[in-house]
N, C-alpha and C. Protein backbone atom coordinates (compact mmCIF):
# COMPACT_ATOMS: atom_id res chain seq x y z
N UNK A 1 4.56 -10.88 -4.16
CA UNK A 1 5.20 -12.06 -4.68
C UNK A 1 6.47 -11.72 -5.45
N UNK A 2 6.66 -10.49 -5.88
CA UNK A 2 7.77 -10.13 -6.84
C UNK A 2 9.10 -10.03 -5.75
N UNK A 3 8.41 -9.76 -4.77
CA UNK A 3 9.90 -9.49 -3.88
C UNK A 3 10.19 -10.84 -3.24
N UNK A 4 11.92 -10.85 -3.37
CA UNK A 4 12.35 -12.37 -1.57
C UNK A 4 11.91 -11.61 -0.56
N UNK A 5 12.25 -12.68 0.00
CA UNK A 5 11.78 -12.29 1.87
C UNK A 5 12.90 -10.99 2.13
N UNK A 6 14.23 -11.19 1.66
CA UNK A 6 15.46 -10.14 2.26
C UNK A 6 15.22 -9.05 1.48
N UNK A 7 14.41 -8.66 0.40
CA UNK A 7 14.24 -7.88 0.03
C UNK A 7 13.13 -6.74 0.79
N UNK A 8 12.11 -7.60 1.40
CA UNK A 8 11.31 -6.99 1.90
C UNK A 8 11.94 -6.89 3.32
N UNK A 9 12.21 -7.70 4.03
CA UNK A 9 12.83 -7.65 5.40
C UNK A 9 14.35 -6.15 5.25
N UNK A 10 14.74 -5.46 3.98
CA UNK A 10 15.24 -4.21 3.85
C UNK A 10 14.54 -3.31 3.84
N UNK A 11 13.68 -3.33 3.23
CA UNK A 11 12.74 -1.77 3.13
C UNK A 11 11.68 -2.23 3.85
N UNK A 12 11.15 -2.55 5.15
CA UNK A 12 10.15 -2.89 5.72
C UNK A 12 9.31 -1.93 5.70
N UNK A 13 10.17 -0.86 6.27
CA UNK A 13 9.43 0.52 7.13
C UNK A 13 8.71 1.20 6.05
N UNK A 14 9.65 1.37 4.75
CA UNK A 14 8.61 2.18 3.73
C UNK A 14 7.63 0.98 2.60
N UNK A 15 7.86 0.12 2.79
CA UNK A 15 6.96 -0.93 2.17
C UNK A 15 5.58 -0.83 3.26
N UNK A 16 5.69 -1.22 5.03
CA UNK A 16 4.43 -0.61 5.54
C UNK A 16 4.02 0.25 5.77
N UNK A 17 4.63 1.41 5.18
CA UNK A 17 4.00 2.70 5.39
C UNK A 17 3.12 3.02 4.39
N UNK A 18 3.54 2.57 3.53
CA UNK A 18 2.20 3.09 2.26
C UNK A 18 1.15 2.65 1.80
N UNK A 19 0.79 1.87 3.15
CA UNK A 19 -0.87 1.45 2.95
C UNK A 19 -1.10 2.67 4.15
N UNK A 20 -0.77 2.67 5.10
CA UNK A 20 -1.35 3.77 5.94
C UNK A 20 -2.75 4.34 5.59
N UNK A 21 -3.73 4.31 6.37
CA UNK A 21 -4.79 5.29 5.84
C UNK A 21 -5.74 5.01 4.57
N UNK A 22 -4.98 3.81 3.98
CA UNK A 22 -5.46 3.62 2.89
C UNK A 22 -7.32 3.35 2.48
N UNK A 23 -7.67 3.15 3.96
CA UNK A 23 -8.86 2.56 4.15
C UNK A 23 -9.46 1.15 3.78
N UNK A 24 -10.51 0.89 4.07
CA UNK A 24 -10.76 -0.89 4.27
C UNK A 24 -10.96 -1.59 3.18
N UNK A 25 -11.21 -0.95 1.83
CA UNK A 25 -11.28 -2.29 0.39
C UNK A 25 -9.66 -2.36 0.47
N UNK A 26 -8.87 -1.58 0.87
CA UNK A 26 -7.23 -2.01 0.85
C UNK A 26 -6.66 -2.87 1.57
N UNK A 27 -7.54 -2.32 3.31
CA UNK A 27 -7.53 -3.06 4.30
C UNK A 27 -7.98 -5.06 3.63
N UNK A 28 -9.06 -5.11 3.03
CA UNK A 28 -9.78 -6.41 2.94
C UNK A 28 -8.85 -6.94 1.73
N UNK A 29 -8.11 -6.13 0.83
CA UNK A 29 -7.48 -6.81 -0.18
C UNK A 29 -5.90 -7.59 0.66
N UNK A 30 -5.20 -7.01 1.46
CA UNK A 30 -4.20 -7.05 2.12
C UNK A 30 -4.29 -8.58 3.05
N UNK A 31 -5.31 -8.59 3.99
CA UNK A 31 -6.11 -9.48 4.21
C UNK A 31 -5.89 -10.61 3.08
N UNK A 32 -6.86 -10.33 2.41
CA UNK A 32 -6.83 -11.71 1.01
C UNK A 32 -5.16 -12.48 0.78
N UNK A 33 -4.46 -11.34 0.49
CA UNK A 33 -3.48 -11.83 0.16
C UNK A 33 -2.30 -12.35 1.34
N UNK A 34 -2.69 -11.70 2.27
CA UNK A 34 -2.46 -12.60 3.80
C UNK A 34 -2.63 -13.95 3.78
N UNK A 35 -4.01 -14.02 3.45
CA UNK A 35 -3.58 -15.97 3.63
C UNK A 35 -3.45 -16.59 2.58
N UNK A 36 -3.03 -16.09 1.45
CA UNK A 36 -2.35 -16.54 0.25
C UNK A 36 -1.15 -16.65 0.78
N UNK A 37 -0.70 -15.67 1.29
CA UNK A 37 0.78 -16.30 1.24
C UNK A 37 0.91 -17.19 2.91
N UNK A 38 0.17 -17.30 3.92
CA UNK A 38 0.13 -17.92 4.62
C UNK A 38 -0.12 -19.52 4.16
N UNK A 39 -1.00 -19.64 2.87
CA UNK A 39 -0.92 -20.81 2.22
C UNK A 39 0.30 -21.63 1.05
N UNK A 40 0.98 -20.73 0.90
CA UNK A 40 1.97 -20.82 0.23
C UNK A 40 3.19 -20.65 1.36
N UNK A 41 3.60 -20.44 2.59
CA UNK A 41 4.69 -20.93 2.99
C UNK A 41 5.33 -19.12 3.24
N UNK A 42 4.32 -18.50 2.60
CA UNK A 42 5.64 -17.17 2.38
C UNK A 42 5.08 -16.41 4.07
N UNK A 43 6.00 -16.33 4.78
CA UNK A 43 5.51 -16.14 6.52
C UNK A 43 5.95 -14.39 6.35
N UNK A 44 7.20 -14.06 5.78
CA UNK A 44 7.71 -12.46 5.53
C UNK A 44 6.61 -11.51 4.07
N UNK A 45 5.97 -12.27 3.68
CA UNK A 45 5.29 -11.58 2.83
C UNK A 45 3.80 -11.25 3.55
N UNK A 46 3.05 -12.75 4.16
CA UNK A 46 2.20 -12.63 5.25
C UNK A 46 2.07 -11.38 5.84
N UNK A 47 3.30 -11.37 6.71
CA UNK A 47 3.51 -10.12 7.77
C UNK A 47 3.31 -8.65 7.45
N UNK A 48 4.01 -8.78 6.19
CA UNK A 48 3.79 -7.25 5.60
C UNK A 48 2.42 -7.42 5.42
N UNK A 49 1.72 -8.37 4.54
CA UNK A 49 0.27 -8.04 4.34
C UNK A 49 -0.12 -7.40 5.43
N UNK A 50 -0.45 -8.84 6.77
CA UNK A 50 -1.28 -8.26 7.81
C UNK A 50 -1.04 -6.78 8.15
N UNK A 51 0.60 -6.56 8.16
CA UNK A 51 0.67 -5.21 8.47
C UNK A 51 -0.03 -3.76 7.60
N UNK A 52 0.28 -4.02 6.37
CA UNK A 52 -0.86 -3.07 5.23
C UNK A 52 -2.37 -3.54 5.83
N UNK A 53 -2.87 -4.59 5.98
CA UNK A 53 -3.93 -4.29 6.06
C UNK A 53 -4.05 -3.81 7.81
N UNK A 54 -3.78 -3.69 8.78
CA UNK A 54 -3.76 -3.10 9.88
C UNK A 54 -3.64 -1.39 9.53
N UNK A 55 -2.85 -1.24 8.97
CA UNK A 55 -2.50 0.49 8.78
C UNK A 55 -3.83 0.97 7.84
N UNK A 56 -3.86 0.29 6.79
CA UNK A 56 -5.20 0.61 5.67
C UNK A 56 -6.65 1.10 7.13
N UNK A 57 -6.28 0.27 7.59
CA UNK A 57 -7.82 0.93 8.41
C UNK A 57 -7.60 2.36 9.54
N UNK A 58 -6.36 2.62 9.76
CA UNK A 58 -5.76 3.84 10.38
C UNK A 58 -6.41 5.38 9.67
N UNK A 59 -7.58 5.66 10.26
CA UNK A 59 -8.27 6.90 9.63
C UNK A 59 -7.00 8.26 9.69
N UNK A 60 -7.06 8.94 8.83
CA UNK A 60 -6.29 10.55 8.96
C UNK A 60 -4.91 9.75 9.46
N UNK A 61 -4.62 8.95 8.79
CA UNK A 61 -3.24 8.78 8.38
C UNK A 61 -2.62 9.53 7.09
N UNK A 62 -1.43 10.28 7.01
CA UNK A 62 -0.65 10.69 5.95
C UNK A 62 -1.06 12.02 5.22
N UNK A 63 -0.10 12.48 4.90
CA UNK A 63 -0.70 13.89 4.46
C UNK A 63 -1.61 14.46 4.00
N UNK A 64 -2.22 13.48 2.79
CA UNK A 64 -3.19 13.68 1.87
C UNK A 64 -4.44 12.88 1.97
N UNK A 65 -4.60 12.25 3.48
CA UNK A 65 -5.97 11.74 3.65
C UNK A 65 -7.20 12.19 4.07
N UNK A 66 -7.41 13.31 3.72
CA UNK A 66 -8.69 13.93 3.20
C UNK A 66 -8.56 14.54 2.06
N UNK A 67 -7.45 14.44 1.21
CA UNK A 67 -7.94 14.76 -0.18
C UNK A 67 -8.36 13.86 -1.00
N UNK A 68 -8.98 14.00 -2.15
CA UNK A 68 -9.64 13.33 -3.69
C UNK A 68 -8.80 14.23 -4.67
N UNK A 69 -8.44 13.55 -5.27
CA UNK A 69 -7.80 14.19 -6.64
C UNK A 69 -8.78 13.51 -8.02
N UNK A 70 -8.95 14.11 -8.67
CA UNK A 70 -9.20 13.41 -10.14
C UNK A 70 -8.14 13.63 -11.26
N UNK A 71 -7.84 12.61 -12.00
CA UNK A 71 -6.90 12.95 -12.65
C UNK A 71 -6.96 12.26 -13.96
N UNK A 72 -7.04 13.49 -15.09
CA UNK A 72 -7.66 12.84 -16.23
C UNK A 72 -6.45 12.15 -17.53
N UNK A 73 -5.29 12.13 -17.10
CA UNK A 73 -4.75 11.49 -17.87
C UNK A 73 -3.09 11.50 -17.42
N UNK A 74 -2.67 10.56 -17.58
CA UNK A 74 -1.09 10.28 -17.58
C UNK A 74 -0.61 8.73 -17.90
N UNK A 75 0.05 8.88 -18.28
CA UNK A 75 1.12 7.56 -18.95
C UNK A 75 2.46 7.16 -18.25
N UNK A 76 2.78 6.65 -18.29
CA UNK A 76 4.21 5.35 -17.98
C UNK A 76 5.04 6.26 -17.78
N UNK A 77 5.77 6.78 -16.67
CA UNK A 77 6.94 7.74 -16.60
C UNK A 77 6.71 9.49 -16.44
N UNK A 78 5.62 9.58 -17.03
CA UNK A 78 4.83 11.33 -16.80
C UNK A 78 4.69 11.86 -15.58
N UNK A 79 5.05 13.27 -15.15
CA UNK A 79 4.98 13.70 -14.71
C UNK A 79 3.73 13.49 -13.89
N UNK A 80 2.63 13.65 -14.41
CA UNK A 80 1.28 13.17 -14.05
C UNK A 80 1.06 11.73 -13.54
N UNK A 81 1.75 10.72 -13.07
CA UNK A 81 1.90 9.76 -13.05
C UNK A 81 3.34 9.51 -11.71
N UNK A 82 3.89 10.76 -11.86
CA UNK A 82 4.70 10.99 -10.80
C UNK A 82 3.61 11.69 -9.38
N UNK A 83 3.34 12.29 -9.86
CA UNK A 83 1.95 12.84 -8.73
C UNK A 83 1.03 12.02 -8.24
N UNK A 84 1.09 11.44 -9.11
CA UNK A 84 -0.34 10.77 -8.61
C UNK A 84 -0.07 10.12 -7.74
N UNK A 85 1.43 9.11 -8.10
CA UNK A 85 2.14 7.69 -7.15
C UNK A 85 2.14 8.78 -5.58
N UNK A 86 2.91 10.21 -5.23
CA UNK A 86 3.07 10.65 -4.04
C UNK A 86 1.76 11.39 -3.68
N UNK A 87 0.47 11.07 -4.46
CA UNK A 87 -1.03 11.89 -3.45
C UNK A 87 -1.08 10.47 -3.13
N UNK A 88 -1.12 8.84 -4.22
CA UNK A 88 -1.70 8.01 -3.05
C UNK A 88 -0.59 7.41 -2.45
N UNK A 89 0.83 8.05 -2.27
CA UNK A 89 1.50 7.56 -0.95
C UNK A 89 1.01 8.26 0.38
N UNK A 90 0.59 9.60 0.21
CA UNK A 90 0.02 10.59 0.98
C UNK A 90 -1.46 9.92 1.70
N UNK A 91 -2.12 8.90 1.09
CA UNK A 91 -3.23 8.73 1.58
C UNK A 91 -4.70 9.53 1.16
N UNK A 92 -3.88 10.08 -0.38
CA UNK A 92 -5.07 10.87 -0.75
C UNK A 92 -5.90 9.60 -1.81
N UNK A 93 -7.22 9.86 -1.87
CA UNK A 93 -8.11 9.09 -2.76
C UNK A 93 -7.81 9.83 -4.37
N UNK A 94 -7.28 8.66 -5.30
CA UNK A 94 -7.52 9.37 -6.39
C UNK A 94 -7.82 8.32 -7.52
């Protein structure tokens, strides 16, 4: 909802890439918000959903989808917080 439609219709490719792999509570959340915005009129926000949730179910997608990380602490801007955002762009569980 934070983005316009031309905002998302620019970065399509890396906006649907980072559900990839994500697996199916991502898959089923993506979904949800699919026909939220199908109920609200928004048809370019829709699309991306359906599309996250299509990729979310894509097994051994992305670098890090067979890893688990645990990670016991980081804050707003930290280094630790920089990692974490590129293991779950990677598709790792953390």
């Amino acid at each position: 909802w934070l983005m316009d439609e031309g905002d998302i219709d620019a970065d399509w490719a890396r906006l649907s890439e980072r559900f990839e792999g994500t697996g199916h509570i991502v898959g089923t959340q993506a979904t949800f918000w699919q026909g939220k915005a199908l109920a609200a009129g928004r048809k370019v926000h829709a699309s991306l959903y359906a599309r996250a949730a299509a990729g979310a179910e894509n097994p051994g997608s992305g670098r890090y989808c067979e890893e688990v990380a645990v990670v016991t602490g980081a804050s707003k801007g930290s280094i630790a917080a920089s990692v974490v955002a590129q293991l779950l762009d990677g598709g790792a569980t953390v």
